[in-house]
N, C-alpha and C. Protein backbone atom coordinates (compact mmCIF):
# COMPACT_ATOMS: atom_id res chain seq x y z
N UNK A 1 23.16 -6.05 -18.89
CA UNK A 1 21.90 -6.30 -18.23
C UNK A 1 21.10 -5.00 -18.21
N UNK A 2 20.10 -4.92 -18.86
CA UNK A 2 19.00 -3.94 -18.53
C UNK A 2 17.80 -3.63 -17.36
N UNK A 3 17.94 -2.68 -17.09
CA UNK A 3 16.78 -2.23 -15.81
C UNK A 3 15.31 -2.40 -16.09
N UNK A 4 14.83 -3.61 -16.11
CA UNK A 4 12.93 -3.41 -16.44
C UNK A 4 12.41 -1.91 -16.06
N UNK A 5 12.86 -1.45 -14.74
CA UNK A 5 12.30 0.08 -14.74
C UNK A 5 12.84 1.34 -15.50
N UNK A 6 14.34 1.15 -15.82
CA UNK A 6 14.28 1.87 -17.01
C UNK A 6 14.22 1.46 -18.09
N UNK A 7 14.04 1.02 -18.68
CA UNK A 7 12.92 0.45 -20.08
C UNK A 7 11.65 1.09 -19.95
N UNK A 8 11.13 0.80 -18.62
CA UNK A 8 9.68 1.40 -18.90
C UNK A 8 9.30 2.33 -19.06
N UNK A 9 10.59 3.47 -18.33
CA UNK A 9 10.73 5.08 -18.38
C UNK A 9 10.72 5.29 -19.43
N UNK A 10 11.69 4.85 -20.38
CA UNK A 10 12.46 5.25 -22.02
C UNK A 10 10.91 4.74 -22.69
N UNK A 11 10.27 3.45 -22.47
CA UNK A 11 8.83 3.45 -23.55
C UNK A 11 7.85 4.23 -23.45
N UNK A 12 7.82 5.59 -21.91
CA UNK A 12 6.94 5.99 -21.54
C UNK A 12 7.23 7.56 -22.47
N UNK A 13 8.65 7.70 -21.96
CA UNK A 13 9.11 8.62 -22.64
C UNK A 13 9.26 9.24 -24.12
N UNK A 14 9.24 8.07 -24.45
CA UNK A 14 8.66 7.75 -26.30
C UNK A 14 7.32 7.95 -26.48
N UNK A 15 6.39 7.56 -25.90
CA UNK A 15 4.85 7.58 -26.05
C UNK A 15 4.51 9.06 -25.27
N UNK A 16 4.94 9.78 -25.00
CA UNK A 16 4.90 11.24 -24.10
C UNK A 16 5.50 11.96 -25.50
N UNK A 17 6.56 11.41 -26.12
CA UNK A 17 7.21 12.59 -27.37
C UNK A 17 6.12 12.25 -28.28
N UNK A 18 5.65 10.93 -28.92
CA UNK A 18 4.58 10.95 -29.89
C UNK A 18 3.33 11.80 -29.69
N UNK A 19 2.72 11.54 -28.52
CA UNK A 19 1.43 12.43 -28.17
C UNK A 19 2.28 13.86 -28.05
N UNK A 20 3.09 14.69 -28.12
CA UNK A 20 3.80 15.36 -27.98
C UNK A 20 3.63 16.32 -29.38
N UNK A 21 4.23 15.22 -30.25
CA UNK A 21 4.06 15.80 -31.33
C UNK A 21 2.86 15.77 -31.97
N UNK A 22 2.46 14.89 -32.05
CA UNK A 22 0.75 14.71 -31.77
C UNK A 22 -0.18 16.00 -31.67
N UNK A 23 -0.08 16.41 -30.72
CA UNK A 23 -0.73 17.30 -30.21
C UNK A 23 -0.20 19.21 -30.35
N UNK A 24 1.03 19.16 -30.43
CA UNK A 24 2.18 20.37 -30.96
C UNK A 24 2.37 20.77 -32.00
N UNK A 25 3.09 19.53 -32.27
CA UNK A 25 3.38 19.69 -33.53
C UNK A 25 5.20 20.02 -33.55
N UNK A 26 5.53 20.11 -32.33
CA UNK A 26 6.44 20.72 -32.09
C UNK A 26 7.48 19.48 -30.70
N UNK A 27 8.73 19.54 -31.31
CA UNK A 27 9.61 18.88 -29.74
C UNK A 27 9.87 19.96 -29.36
N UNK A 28 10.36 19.80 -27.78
CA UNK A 28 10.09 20.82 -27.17
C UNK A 28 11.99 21.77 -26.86
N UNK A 29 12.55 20.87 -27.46
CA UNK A 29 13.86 21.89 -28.51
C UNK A 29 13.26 22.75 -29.45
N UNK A 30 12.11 22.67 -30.25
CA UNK A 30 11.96 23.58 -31.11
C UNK A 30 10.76 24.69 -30.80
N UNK A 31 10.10 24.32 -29.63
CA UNK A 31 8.98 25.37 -29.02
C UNK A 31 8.87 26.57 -28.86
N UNK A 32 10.23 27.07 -28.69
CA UNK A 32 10.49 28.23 -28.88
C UNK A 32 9.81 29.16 -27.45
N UNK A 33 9.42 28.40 -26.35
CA UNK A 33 8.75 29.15 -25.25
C UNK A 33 10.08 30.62 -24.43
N UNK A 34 9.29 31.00 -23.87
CA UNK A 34 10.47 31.93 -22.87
C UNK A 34 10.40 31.17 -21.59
N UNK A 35 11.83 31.14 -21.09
CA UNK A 35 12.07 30.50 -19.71
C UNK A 35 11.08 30.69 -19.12
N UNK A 36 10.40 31.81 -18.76
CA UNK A 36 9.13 31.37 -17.68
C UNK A 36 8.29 30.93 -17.80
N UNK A 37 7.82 30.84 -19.28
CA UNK A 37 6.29 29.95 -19.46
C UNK A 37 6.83 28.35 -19.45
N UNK A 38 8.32 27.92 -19.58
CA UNK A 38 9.00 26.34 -19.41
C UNK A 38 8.62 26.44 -17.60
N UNK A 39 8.78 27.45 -16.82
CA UNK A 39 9.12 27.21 -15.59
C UNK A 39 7.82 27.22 -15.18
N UNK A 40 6.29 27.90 -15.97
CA UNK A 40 5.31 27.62 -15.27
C UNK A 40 4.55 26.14 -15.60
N UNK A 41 5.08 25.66 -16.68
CA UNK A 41 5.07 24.28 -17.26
C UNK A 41 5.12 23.54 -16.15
N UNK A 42 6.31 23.77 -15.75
CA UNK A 42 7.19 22.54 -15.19
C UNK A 42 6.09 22.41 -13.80
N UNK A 43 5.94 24.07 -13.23
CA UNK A 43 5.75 24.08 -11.97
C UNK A 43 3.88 23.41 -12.14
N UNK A 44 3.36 23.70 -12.60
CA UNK A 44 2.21 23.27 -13.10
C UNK A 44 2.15 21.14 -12.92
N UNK A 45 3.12 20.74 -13.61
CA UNK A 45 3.29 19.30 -13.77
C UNK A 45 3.43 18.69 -12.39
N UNK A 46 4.38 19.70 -11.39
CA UNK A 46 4.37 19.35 -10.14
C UNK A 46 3.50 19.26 -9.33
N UNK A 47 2.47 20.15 -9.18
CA UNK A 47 1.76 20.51 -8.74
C UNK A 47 0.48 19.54 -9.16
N UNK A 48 0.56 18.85 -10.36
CA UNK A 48 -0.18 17.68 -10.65
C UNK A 48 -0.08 16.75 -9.90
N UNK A 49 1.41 16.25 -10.01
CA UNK A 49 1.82 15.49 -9.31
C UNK A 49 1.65 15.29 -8.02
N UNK A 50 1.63 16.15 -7.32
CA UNK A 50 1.41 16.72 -6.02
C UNK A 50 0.16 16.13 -5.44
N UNK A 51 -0.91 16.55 -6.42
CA UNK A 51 -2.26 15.66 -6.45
C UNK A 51 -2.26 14.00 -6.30
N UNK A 52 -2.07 13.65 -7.46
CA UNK A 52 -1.66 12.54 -7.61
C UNK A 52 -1.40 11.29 -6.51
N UNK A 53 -0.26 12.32 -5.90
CA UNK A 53 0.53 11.67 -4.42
C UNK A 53 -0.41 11.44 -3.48
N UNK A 54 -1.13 12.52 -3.32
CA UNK A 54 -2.26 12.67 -1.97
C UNK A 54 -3.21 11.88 -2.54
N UNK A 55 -3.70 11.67 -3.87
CA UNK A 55 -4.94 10.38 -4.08
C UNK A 55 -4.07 9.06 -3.27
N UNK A 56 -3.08 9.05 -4.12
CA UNK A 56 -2.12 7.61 -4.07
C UNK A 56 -2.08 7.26 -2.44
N UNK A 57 -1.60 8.39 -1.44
CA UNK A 57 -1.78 8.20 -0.12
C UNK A 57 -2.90 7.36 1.00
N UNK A 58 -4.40 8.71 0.27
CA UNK A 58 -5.66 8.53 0.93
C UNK A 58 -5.70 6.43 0.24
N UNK A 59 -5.70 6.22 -0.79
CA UNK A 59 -6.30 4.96 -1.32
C UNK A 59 -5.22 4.03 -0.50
N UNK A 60 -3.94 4.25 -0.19
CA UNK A 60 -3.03 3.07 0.27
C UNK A 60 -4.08 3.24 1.62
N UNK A 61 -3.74 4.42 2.34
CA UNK A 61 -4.38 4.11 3.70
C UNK A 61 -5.59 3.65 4.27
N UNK A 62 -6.67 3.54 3.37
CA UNK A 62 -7.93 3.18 3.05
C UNK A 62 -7.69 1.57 2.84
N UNK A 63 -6.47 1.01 2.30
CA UNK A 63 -6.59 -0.35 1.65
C UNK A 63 -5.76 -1.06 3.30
N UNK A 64 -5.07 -0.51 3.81
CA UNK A 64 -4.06 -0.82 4.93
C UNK A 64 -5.19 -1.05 6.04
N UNK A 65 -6.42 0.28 6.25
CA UNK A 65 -7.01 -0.37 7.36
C UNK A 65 -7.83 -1.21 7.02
N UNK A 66 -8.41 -1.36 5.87
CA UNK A 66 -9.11 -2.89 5.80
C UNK A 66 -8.24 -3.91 6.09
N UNK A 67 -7.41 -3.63 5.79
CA UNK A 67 -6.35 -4.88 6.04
C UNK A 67 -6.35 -5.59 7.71
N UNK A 68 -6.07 -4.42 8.23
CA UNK A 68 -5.86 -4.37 9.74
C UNK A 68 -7.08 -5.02 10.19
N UNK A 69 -8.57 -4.44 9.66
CA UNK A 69 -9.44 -4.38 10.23
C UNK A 69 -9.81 -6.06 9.96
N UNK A 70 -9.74 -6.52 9.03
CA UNK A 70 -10.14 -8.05 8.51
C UNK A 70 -9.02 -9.23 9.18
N UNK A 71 -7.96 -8.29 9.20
CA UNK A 71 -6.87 -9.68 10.13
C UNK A 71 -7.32 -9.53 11.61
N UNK A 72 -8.03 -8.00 11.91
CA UNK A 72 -8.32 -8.38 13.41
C UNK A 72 -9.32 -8.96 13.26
N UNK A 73 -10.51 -9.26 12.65
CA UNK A 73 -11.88 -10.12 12.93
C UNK A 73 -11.04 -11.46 12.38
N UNK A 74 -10.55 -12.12 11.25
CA UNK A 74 -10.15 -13.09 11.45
C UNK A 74 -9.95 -13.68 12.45
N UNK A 75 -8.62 -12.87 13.39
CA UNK A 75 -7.81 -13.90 14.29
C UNK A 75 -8.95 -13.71 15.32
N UNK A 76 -9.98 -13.10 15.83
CA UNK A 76 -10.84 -12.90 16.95
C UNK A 76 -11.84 -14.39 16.67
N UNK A 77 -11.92 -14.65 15.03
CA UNK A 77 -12.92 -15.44 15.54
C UNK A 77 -11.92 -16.73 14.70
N UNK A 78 -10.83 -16.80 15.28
CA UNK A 78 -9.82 -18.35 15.44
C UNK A 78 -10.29 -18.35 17.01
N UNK A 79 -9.83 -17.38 17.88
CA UNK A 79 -10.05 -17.57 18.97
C UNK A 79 -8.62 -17.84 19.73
N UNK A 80 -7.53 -18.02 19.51
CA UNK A 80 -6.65 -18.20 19.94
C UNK A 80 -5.43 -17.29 20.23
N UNK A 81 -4.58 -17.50 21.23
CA UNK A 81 -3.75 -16.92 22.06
C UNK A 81 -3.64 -16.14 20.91
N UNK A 82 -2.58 -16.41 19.95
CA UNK A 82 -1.67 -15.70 19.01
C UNK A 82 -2.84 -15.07 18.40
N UNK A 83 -4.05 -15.36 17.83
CA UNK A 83 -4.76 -14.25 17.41
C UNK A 83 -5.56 -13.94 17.96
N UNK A 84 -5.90 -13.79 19.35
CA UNK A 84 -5.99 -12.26 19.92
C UNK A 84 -5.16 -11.20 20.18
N UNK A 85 -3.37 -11.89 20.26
CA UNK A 85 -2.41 -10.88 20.47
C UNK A 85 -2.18 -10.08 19.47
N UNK A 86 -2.71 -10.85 17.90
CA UNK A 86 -2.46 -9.75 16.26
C UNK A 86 -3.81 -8.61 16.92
N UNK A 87 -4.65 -9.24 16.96
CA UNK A 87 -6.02 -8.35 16.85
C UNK A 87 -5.86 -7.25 17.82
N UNK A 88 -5.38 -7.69 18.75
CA UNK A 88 -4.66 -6.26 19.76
C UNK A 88 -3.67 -5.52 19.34
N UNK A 89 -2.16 -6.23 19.10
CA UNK A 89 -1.84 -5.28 18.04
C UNK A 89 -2.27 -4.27 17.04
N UNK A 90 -2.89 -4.98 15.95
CA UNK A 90 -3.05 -4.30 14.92
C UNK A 90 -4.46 -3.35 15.26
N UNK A 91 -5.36 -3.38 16.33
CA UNK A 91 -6.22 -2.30 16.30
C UNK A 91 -5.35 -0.77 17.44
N UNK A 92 -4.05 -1.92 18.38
CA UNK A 92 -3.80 -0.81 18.68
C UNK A 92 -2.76 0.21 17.94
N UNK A 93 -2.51 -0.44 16.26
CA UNK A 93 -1.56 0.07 14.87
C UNK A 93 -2.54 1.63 14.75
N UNK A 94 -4.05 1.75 14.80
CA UNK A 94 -4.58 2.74 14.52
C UNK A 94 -4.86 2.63 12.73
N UNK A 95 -5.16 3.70 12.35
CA UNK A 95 -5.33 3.56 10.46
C UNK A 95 -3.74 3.84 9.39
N UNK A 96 -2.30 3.37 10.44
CA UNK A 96 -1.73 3.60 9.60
C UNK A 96 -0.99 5.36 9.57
N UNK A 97 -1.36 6.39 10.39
CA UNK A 97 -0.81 7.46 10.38
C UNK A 97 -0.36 7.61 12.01
């Protein structure tokens, strides 16, 4: 049995060595760099990543309080027991942090 998520790694990983060579000319067994310019590589990629995370964050939390914010006007205008108790809940949830 195979992992759909690793499959997707290994096709990503393939299409990362083509543009790789692509663009090099070189795999990166044969690059020939010195350990620290691999380590400012690496640290560089993280530090992308890093970015990345904090977009990925701001946009979930942005999508969560609409969420909140539209199930509380929903249940306010059902009008009923159970949804005024969400709409109290979830405005007293805050934006999620």
């Amino acid at each position: 049995m195979s992992d759909k998520n690793v499959e997707a790694v290994k096709r990503r990983l393939d299409e990362r060595e083509a543009k790789g060579m692509a663009t090099y000319g070189v795999t990166t067994d044969k690059a020939g760099l010195p350990a620290l310019e691999w380590l400012q590589h690496f640290q560089d990629e993280l530090l992308d990543g890093a970015v990345y995370a904090e977009q990925l964050k701001t946009a979930i939390k942005l999508i969560v309080k609409a969420t909140r914010e539209d199930c509380a006007i929903i249940a306010e205008q059902h009008g009923s027991t159970p949804g005024r108790e969400l709409a109290e809940t979830i405005r007293a949830r805050g934006d999620g942090e």
